[in-house]
N, C-alpha and C. Protein backbone atom coordinates (compact mmCIF):
# COMPACT_ATOMS: atom_id res chain seq x y z
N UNK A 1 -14.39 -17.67 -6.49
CA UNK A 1 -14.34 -18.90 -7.27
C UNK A 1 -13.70 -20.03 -6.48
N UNK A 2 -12.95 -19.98 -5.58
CA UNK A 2 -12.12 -20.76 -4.77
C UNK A 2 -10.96 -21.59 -5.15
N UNK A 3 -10.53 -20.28 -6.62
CA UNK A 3 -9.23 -20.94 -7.38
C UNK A 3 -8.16 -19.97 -6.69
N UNK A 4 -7.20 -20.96 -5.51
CA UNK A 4 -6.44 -20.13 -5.16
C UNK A 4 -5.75 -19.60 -5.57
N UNK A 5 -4.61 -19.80 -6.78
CA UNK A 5 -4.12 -19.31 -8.21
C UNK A 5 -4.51 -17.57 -7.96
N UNK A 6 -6.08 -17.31 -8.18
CA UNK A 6 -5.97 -15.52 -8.01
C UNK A 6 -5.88 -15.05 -6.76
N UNK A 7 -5.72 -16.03 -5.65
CA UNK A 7 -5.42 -15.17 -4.44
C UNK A 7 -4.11 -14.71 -4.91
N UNK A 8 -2.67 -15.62 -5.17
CA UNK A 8 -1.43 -15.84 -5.57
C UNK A 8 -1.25 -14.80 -6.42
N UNK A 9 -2.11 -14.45 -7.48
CA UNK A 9 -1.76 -13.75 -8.65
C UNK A 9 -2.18 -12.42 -7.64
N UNK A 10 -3.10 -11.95 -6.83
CA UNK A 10 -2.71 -10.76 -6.41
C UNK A 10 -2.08 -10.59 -5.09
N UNK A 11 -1.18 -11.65 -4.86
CA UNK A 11 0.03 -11.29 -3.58
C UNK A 11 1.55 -11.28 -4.58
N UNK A 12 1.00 -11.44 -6.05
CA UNK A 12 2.30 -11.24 -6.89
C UNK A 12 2.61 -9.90 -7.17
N UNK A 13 1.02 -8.76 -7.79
CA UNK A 13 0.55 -7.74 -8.13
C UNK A 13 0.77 -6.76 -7.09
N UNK A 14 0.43 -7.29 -5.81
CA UNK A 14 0.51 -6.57 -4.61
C UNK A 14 2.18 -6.13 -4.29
N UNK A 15 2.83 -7.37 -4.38
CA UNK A 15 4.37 -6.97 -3.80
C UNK A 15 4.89 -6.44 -5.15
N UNK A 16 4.50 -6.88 -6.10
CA UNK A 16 5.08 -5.70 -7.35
C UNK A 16 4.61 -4.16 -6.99
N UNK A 17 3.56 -3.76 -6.78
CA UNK A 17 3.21 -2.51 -6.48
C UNK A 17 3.78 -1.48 -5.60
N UNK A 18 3.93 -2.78 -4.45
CA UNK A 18 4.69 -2.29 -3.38
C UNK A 18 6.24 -1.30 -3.90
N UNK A 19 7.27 -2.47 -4.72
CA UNK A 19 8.34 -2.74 -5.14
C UNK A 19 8.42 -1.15 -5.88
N UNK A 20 7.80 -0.93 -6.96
CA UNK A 20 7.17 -0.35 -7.52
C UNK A 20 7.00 1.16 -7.24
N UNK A 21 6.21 1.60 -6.16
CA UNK A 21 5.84 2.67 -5.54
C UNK A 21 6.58 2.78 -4.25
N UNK A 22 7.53 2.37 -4.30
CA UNK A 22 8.61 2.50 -2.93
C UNK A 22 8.90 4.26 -2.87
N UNK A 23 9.25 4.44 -1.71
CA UNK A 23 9.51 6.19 -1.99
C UNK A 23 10.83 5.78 -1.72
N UNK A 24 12.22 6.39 -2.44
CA UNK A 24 13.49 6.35 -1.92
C UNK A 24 14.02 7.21 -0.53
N UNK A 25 13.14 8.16 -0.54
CA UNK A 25 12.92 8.98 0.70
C UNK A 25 12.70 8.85 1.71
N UNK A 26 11.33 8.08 1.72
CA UNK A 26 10.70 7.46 2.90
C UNK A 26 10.70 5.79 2.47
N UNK A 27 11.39 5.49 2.91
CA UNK A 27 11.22 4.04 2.75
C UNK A 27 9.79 3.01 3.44
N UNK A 28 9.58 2.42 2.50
CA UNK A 28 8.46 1.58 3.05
C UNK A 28 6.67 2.72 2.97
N UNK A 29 7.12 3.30 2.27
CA UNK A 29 5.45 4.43 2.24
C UNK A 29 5.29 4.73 0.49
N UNK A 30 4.31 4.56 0.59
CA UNK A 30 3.67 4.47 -1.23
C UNK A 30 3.93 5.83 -1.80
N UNK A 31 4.50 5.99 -2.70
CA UNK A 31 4.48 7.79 -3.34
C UNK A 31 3.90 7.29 -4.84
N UNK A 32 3.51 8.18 -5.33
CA UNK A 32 3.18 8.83 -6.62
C UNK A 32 4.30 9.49 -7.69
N UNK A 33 4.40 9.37 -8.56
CA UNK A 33 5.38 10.23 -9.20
C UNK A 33 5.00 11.61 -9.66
N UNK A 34 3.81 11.83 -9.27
CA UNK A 34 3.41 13.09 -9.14
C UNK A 34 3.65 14.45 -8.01
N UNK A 35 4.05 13.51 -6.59
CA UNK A 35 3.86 14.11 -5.57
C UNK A 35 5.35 15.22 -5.27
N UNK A 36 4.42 16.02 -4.88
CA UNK A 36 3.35 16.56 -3.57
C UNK A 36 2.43 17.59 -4.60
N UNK A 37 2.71 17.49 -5.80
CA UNK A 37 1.25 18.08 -5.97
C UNK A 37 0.59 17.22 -7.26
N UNK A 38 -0.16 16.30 -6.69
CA UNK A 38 -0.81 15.32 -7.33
C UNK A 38 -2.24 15.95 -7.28
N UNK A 39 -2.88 15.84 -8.41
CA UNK A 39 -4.65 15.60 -8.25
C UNK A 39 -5.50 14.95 -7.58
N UNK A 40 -6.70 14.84 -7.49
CA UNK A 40 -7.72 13.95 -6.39
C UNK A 40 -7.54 12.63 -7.29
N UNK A 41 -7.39 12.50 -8.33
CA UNK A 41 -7.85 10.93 -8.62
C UNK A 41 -6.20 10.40 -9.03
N UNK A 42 -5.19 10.63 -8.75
CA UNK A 42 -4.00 10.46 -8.32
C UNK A 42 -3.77 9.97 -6.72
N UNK A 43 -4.29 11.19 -6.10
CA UNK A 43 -4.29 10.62 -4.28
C UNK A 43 -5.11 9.34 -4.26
N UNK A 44 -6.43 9.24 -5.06
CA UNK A 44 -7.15 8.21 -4.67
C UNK A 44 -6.64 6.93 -4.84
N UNK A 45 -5.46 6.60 -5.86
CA UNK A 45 -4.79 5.42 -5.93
C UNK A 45 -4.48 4.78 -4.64
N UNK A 46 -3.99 5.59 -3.46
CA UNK A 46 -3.51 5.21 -2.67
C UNK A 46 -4.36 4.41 -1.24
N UNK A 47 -5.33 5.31 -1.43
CA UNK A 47 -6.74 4.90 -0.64
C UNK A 47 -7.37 3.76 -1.20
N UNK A 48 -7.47 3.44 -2.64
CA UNK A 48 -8.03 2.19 -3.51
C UNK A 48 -6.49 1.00 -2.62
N UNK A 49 -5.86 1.58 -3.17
CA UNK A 49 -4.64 0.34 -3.29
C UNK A 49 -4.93 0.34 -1.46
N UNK A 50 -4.82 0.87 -0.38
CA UNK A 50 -4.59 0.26 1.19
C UNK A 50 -6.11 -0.39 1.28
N UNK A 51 -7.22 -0.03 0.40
CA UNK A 51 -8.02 -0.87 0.67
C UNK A 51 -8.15 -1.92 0.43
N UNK A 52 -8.10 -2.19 -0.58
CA UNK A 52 -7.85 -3.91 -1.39
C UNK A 52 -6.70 -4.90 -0.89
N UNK A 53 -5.75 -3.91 -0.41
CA UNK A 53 -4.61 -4.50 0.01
C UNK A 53 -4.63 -5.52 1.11
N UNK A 54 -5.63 -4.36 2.35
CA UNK A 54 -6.41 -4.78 3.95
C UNK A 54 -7.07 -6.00 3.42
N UNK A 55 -8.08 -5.84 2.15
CA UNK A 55 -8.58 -6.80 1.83
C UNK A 55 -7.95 -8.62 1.96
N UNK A 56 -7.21 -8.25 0.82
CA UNK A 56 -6.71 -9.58 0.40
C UNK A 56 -5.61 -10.24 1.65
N UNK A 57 -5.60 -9.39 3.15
CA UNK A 57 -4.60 -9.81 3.79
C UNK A 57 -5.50 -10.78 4.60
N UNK A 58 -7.14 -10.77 4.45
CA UNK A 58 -8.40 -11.65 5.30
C UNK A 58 -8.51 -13.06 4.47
N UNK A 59 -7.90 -13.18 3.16
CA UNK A 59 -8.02 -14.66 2.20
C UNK A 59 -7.25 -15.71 3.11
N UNK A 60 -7.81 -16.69 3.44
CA UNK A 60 -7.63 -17.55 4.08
C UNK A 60 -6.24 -18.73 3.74
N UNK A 61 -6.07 -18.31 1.95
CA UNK A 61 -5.27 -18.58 1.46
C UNK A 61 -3.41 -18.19 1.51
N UNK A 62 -4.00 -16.56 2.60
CA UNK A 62 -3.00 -15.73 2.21
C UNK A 62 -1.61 -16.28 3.65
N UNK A 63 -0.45 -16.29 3.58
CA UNK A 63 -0.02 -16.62 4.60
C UNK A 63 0.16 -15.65 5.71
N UNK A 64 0.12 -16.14 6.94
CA UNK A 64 0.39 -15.46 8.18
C UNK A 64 0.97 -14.09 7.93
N UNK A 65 2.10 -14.70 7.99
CA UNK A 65 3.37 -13.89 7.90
C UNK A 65 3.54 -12.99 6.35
N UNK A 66 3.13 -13.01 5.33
CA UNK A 66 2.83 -12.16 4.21
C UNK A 66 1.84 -11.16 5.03
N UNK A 67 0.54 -11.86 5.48
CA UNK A 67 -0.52 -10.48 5.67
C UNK A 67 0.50 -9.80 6.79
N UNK A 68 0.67 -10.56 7.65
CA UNK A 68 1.31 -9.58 8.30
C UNK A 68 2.70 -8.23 8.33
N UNK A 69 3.05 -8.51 6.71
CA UNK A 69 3.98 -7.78 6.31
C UNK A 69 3.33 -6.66 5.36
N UNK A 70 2.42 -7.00 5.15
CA UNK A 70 1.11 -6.26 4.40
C UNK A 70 0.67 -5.27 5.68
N UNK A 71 0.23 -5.27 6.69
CA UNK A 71 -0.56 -4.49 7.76
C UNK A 71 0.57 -3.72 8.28
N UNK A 72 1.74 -4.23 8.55
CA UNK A 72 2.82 -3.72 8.63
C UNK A 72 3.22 -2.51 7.77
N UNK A 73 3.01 -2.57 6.67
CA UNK A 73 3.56 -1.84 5.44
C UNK A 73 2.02 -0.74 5.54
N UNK A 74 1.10 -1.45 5.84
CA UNK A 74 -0.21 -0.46 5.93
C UNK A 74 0.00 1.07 6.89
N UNK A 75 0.17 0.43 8.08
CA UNK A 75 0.70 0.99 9.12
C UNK A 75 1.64 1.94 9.12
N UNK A 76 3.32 1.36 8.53
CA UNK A 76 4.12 2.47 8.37
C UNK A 76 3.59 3.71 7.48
N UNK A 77 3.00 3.25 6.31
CA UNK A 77 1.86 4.47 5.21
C UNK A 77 1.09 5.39 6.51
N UNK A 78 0.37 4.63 7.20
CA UNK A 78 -0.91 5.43 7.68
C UNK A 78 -0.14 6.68 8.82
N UNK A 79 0.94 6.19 9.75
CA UNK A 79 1.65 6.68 10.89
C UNK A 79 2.77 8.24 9.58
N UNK A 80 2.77 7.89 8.52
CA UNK A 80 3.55 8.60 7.69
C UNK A 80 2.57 9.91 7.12
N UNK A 81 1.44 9.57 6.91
CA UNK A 81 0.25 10.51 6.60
C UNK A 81 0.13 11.32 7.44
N UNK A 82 -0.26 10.49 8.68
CA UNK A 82 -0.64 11.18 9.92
C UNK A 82 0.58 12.11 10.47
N UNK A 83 1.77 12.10 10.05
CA UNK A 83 3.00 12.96 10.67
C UNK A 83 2.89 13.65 9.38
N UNK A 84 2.79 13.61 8.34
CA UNK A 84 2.85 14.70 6.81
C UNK A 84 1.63 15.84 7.14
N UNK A 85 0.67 15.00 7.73
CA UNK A 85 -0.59 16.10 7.75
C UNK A 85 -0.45 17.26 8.88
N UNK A 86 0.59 16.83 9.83
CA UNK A 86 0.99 17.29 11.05
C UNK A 86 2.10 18.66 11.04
N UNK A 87 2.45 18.53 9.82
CA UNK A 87 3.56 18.94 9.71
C UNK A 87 3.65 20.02 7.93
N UNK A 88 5.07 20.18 7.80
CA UNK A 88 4.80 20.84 6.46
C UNK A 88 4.97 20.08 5.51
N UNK A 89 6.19 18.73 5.75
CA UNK A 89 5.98 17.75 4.88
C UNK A 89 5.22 16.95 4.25
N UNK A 90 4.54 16.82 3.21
CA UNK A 90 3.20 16.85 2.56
C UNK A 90 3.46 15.24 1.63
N UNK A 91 4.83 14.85 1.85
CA UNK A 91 5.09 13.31 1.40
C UNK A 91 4.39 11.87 2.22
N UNK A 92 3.23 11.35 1.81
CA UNK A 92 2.83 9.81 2.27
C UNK A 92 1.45 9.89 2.03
């Protein structure tokens, strides 16, 4: 629509989520309050949410330095998976 207003309204939604799904454990990596033994359409939240997330960090609207705290936050998640899957720890 090119009402920047909903870019805004989901970099509000986004850092609430963030805020939100913080792990006290792992800081900065998305958990579930289900985990470590969550269902498939439980895990999939997390795959929906880093996608949309990647998304909205390409809005032209969005600032520098936000997306880049966004890819950042992507990153620490993805490097956290990739050591859980590695390992026996089954948290990210």
């Amino acid at each position: 629509t090119g009402d920047a207003s909903y870019v805004q309204d989901a970099l509000t939604i986004a850092d609430a989520a963030i805020a939100k799904f913080a792990s006290k454990e792992h800081p900065g990596v998305l958990v579930e309050d289900c985990e470590p033994s969550c269902d498939g359409n439980q895990v999939a939240f997390k795959g929906i949410f880093a996608r949309y997330l990647g998304y909205l960090t390409k809005y032209d609207s969005v600032p520098e330095d936000k997306a880049a705290s966004y890819w950042q936050y992507l990153d620490g998640n993805m490097q956290s998976l990739w050591n859980a899957a590695r390992s026996q720890t089954k948290v990210g």
